[in-house]
PDB file of N, CA and C in Angstrom:
ATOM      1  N   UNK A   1    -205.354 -51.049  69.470  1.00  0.00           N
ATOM      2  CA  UNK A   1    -204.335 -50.497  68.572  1.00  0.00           C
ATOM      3  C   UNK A   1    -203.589 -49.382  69.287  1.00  0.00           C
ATOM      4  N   UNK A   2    -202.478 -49.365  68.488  1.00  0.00           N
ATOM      5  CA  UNK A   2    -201.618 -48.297  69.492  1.00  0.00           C
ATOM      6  C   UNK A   2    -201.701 -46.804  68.775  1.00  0.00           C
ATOM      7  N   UNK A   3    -201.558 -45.602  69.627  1.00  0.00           N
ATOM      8  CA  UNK A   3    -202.203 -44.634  68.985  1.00  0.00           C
ATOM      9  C   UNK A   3    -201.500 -44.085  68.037  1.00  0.00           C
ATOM     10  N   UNK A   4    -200.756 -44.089  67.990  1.00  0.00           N
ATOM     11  CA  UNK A   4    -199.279 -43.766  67.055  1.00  0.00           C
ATOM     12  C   UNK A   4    -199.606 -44.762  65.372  1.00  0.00           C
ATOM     13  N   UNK A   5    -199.906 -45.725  65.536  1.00  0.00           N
ATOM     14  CA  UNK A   5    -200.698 -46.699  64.468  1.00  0.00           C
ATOM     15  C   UNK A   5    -202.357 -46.306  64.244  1.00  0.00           C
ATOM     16  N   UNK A   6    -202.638 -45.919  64.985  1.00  0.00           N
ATOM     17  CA  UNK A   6    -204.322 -45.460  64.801  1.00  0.00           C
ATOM     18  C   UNK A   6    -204.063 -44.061  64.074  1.00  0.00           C
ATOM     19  N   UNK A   7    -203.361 -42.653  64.756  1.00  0.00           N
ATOM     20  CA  UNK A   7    -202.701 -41.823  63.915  1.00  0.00           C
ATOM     21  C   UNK A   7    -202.314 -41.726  62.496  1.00  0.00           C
ATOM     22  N   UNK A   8    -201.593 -42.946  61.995  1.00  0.00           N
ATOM     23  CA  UNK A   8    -200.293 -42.910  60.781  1.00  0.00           C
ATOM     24  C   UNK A   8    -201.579 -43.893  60.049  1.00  0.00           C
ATOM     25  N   UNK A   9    -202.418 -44.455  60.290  1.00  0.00           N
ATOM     26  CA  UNK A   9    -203.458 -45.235  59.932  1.00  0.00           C
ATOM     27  C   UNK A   9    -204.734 -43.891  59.132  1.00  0.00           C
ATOM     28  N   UNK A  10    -205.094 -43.119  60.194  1.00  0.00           N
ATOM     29  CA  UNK A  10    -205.875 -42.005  59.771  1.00  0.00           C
ATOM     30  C   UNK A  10    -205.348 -41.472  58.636  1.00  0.00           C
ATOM     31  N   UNK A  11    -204.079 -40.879  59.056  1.00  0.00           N
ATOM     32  CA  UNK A  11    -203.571 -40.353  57.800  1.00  0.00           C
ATOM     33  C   UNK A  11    -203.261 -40.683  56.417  1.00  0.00           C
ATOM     34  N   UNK A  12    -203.083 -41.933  56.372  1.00  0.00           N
ATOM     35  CA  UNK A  12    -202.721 -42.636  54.985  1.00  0.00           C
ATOM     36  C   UNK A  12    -204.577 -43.034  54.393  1.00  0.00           C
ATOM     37  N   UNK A  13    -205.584 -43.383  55.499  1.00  0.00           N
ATOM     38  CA  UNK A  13    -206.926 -43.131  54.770  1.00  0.00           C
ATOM     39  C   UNK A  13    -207.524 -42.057  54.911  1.00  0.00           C
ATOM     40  N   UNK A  14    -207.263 -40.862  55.098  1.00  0.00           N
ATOM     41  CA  UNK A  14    -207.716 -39.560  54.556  1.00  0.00           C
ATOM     42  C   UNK A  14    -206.907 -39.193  53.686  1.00  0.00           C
ATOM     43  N   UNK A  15    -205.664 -39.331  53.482  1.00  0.00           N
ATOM     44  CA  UNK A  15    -205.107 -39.170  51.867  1.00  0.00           C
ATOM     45  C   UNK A  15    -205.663 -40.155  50.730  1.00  0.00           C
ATOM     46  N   UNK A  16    -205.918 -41.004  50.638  1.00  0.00           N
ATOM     47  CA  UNK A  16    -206.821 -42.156  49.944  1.00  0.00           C
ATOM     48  C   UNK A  16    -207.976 -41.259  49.657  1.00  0.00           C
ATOM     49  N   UNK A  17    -208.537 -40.863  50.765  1.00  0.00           N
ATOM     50  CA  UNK A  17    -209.879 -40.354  50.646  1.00  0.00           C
ATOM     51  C   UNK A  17    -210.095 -39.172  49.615  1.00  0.00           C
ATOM     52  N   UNK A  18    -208.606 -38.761  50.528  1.00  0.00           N
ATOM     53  CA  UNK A  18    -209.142 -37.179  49.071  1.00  0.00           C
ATOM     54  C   UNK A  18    -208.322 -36.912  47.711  1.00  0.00           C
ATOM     55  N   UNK A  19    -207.628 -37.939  47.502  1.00  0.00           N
ATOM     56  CA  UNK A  19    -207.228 -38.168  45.958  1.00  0.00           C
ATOM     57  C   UNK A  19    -208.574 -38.999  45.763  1.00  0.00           C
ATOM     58  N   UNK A  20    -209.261 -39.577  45.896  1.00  0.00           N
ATOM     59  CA  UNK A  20    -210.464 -40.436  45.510  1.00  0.00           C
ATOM     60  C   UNK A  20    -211.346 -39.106  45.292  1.00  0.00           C
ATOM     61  N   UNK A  21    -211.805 -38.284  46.405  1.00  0.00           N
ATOM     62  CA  UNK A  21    -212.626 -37.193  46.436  1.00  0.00           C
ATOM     63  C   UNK A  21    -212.768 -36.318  45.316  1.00  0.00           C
ATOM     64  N   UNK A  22    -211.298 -36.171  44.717  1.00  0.00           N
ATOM     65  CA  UNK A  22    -210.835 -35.286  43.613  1.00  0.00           C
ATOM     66  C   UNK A  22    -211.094 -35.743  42.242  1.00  0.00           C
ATOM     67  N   UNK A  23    -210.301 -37.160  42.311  1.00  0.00           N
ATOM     68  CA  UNK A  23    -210.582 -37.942  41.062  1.00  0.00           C
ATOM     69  C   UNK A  23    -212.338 -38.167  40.537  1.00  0.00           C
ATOM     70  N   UNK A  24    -213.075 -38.305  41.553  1.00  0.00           N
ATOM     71  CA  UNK A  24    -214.506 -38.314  40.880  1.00  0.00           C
ATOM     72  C   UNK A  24    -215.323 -37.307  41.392  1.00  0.00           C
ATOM     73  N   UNK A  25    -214.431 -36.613  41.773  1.00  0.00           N
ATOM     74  CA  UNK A  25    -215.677 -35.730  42.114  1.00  0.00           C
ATOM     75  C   UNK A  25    -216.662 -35.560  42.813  1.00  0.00           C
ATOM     76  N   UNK A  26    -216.644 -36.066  44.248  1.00  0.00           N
ATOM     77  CA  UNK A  26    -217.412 -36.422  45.124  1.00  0.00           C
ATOM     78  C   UNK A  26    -216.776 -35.516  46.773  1.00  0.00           C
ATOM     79  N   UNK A  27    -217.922 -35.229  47.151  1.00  0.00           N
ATOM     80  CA  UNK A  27    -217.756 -34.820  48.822  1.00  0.00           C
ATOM     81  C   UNK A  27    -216.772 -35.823  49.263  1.00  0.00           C
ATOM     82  N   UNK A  28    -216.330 -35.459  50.616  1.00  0.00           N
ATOM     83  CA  UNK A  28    -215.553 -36.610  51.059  1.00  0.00           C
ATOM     84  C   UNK A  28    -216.224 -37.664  52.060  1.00  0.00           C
ATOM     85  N   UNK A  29    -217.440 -36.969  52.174  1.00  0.00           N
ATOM     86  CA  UNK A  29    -218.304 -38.429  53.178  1.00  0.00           C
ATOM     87  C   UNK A  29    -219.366 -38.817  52.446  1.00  0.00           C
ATOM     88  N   UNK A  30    -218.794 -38.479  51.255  1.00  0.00           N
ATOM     89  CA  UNK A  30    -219.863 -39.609  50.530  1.00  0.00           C
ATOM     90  C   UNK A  30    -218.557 -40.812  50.047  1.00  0.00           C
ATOM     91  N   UNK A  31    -217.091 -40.522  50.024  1.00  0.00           N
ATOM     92  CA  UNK A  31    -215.895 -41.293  49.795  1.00  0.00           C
ATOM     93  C   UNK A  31    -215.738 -42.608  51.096  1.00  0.00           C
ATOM     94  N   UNK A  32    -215.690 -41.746  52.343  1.00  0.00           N
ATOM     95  CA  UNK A  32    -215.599 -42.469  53.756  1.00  0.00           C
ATOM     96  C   UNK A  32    -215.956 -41.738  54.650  1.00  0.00           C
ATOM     97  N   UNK A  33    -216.684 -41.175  55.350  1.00  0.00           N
ATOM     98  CA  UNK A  33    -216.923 -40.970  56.759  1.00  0.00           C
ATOM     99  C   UNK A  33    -216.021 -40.725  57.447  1.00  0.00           C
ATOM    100  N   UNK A  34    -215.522 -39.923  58.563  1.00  0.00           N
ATOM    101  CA  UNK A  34    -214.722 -39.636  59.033  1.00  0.00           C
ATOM    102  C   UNK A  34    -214.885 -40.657  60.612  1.00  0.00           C
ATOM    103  N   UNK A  35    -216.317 -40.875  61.116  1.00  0.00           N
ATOM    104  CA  UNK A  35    -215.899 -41.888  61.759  1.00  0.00           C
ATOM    105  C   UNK A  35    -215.311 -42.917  61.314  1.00  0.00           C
ATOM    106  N   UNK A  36    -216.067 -43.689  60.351  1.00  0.00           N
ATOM    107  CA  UNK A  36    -215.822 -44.827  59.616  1.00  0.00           C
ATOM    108  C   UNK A  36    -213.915 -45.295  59.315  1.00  0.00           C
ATOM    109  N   UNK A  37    -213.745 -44.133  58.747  1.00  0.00           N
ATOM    110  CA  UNK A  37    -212.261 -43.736  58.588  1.00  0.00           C
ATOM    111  C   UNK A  37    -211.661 -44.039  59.943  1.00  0.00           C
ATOM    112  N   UNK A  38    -211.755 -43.179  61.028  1.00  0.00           N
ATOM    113  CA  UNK A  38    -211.543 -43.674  62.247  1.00  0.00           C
ATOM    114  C   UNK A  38    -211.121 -44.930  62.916  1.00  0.00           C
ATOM    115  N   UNK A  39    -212.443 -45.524  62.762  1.00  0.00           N
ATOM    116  CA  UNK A  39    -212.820 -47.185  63.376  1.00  0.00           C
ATOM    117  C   UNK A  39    -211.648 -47.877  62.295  1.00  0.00           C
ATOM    118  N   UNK A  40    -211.594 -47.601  60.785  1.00  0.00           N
ATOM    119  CA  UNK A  40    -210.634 -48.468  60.206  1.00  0.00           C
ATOM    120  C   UNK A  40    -209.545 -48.475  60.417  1.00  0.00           C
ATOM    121  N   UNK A  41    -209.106 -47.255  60.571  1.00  0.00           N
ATOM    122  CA  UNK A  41    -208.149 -47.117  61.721  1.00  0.00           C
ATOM    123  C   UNK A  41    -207.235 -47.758  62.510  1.00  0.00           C
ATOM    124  N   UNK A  42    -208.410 -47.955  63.677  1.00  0.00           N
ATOM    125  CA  UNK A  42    -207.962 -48.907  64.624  1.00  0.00           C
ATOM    126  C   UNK A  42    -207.959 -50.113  65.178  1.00  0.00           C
ATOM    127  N   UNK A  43    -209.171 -50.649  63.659  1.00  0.00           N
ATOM    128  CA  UNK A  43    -209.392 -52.009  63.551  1.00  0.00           C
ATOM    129  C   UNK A  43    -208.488 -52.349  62.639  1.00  0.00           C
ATOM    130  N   UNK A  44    -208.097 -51.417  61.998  1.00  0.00           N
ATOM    131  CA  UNK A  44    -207.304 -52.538  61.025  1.00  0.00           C
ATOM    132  C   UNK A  44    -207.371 -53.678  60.484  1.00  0.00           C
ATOM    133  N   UNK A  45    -208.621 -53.856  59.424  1.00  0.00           N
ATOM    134  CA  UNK A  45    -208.643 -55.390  58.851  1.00  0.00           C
ATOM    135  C   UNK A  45    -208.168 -55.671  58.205  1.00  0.00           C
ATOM    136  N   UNK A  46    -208.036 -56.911  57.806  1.00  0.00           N
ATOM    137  CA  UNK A  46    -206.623 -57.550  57.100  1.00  0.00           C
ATOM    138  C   UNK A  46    -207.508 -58.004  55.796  1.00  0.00           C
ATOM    139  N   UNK A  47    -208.839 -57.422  56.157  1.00  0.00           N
ATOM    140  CA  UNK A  47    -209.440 -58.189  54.397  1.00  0.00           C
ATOM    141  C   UNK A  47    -210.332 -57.917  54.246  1.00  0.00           C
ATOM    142  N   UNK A  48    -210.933 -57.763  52.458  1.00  0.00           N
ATOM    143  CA  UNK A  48    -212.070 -56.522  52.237  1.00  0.00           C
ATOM    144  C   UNK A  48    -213.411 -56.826  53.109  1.00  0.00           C
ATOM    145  N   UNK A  49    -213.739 -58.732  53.528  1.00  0.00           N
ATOM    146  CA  UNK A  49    -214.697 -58.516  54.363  1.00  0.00           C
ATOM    147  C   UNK A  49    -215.137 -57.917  55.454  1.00  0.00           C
ATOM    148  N   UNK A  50    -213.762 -57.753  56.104  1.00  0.00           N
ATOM    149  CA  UNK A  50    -213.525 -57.029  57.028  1.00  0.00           C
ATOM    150  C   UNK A  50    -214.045 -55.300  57.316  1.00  0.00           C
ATOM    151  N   UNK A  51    -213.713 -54.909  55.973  1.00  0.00           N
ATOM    152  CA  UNK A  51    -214.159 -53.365  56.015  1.00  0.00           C
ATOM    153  C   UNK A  51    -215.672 -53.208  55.564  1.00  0.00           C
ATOM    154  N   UNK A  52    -215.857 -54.184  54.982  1.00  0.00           N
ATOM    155  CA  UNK A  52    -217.547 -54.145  54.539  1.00  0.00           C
ATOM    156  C   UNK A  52    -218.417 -54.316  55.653  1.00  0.00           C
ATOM    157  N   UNK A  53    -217.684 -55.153  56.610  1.00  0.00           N
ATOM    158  CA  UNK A  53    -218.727 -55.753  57.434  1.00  0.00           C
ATOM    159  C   UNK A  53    -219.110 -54.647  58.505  1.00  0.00           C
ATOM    160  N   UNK A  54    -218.376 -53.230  59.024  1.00  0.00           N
ATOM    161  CA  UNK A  54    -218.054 -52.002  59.202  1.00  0.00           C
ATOM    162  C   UNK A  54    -219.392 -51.309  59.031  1.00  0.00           C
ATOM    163  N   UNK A  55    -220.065 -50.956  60.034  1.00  0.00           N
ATOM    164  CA  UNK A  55    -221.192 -50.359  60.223  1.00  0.00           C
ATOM    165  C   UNK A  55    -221.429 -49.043  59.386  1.00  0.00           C
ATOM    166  N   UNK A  56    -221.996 -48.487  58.559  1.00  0.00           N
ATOM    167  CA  UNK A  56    -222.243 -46.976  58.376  1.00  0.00           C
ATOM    168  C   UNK A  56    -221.103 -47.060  57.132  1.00  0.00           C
ATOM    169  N   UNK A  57    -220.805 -47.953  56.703  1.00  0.00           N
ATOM    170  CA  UNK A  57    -219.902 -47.761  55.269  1.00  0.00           C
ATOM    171  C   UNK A  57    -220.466 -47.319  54.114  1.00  0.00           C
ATOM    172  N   UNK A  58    -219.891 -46.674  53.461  1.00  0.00           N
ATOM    173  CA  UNK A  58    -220.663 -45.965  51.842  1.00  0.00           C
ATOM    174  C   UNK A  58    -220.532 -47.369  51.198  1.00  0.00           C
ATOM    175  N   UNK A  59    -221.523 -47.036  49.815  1.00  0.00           N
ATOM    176  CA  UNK A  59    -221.628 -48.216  48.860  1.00  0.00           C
ATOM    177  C   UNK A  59    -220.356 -47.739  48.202  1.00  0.00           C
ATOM    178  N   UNK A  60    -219.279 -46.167  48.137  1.00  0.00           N
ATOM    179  CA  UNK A  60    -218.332 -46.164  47.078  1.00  0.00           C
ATOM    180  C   UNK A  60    -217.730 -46.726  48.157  1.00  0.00           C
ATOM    181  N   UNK A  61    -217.078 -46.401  49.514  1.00  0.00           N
ATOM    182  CA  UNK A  61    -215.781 -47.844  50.145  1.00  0.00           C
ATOM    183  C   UNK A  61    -215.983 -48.963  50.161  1.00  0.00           C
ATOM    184  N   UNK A  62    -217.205 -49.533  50.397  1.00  0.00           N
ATOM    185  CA  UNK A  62    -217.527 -51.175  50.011  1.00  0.00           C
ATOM    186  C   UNK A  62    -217.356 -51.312  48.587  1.00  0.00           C
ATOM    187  N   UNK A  63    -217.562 -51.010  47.467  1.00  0.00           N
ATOM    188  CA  UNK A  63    -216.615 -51.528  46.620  1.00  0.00           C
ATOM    189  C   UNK A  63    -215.171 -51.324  46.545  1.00  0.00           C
ATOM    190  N   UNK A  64    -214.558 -50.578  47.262  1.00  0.00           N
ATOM    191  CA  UNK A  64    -213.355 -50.328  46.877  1.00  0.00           C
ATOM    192  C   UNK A  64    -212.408 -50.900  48.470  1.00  0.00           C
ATOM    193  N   UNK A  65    -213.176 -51.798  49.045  1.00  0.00           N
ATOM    194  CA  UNK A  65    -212.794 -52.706  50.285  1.00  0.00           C
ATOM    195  C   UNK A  65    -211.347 -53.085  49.852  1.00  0.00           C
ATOM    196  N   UNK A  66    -210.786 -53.508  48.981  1.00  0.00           N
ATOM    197  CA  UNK A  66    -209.631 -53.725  48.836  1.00  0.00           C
ATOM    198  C   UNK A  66    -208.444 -53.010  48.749  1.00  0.00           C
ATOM    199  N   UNK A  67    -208.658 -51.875  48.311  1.00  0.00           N
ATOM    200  CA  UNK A  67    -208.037 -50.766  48.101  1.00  0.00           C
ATOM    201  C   UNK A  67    -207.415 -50.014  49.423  1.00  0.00           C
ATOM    202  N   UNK A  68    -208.649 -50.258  50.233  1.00  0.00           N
ATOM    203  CA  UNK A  68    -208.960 -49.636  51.596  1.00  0.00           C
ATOM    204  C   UNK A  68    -208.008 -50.562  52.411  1.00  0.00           C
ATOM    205  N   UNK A  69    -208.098 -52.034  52.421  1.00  0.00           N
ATOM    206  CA  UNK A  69    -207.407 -52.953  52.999  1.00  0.00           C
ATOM    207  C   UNK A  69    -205.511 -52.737  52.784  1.00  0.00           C
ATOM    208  N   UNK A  70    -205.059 -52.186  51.523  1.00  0.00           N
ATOM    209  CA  UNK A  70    -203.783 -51.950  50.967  1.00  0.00           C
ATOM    210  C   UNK A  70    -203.209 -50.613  51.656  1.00  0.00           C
ATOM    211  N   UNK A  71    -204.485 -49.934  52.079  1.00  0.00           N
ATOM    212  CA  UNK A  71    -204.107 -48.322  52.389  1.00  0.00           C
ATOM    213  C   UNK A  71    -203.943 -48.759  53.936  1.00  0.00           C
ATOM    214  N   UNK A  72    -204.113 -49.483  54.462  1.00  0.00           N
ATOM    215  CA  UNK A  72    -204.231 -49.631  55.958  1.00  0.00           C
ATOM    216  C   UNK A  72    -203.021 -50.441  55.812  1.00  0.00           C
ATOM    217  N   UNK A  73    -202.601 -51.836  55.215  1.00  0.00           N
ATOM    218  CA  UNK A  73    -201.791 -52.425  55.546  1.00  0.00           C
ATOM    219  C   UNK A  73    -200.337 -51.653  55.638  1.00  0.00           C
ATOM    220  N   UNK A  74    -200.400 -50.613  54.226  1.00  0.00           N
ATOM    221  CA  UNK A  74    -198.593 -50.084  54.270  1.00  0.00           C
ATOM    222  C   UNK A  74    -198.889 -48.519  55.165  1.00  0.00           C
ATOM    223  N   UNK A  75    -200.051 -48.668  55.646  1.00  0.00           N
ATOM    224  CA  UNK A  75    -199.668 -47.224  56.569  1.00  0.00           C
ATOM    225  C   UNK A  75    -198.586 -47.598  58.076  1.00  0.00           C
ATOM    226  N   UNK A  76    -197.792 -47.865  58.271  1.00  0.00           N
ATOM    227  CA  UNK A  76    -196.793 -48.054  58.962  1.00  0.00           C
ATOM    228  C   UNK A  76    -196.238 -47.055  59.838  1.00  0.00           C
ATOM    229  N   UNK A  77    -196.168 -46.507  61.307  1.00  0.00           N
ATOM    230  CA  UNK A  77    -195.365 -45.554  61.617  1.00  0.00           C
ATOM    231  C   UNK A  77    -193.995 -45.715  61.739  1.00  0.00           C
ATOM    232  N   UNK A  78    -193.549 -44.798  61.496  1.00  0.00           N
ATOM    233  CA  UNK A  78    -191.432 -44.972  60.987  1.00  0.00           C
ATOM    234  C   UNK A  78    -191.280 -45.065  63.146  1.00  0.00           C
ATOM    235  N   UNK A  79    -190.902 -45.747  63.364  1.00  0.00           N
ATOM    236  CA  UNK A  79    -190.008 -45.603  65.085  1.00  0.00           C
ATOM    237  C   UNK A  79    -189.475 -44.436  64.935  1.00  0.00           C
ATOM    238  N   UNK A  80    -188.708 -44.135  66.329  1.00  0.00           N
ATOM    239  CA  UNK A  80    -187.545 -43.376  66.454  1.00  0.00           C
ATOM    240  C   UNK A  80    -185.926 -43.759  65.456  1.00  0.00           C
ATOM    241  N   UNK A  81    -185.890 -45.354  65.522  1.00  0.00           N
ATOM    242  CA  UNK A  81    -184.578 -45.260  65.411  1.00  0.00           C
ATOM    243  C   UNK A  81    -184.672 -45.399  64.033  1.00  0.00           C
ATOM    244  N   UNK A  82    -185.921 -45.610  62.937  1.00  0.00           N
ATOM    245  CA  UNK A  82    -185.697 -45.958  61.748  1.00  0.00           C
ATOM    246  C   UNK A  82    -185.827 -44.516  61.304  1.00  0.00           C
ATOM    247  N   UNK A  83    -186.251 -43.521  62.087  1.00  0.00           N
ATOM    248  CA  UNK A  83    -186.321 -41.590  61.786  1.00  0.00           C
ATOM    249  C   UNK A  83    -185.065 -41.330  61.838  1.00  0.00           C
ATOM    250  N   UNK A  84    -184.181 -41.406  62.726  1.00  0.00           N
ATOM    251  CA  UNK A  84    -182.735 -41.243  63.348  1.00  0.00           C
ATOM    252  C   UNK A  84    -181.678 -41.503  61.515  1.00  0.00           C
ATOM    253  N   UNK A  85    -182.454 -43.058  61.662  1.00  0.00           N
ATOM    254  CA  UNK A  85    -181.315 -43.004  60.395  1.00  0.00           C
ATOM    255  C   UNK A  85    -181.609 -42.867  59.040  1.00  0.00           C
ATOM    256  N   UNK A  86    -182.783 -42.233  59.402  1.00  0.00           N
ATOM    257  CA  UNK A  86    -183.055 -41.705  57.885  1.00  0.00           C
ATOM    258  C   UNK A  86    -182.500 -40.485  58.033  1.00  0.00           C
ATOM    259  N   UNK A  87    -182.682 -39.376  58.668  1.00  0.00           N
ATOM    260  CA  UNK A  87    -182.043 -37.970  59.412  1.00  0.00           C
ATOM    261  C   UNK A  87    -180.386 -38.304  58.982  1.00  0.00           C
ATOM    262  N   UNK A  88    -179.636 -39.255  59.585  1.00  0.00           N
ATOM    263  CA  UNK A  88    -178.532 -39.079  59.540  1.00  0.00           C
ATOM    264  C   UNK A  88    -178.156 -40.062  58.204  1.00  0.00           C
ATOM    265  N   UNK A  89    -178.811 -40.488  57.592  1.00  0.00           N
ATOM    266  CA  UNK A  89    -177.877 -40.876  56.251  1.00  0.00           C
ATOM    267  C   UNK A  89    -178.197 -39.465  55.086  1.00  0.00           C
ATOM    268  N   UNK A  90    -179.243 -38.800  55.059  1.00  0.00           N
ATOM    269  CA  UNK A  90    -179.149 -37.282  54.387  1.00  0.00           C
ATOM    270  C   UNK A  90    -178.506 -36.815  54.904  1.00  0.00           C
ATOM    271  N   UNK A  91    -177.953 -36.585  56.500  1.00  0.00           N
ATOM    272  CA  UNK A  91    -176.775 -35.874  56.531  1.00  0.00           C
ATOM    273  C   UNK A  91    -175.154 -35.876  55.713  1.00  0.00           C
ATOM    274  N   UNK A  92    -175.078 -37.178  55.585  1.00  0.00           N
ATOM    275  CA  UNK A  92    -173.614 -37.343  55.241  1.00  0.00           C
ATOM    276  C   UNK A  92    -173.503 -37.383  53.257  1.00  0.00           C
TER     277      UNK A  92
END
């Protein structure tokens, strides 16, 4: 994976993590692991078996494998040129 996608990947599942953290009330590595978080990262699976099958996973992200799968798919990094014209259409 490219690091820029492993990056924008982290970030969209540690925000997951800690609106989850908040909503029930839980530590955040009892939510996901920060390795774990990591590795999903940069594996990027395309499906909840995928994240289950994920060594050292909590029983709360294995049920919520799907959720996890949605948070990885639209974490997307913006390029340069799709930044550029977001920058310059608020300009005008």
């Amino acid at each position: 994976a490219r690091p820029l996608a492993v990056g924008v990947g982290c970030l969209a599942l540690a925000a997951w993590r800690q609106r989850l953290a908040m909503e029930i009330d839980r530590p955040l590595g009892q939510i996901l692991g920060d390795k774990n978080l990591v590795e999903l990262a940069k594996m990027r699976p395309g499906n909840p078996g995928g994240v289950r099958a994920l060594k050292g996973m909590s029983p709360l992200a294995k049920t919520r494998a799907d959720e996890l799968v949605g948070v990885i798919a639209n974490a997307t990094p913006i390029g340069p040129s799709a930044a550029m014209r977001s920058r310059s259409a608020r300009s005008n």
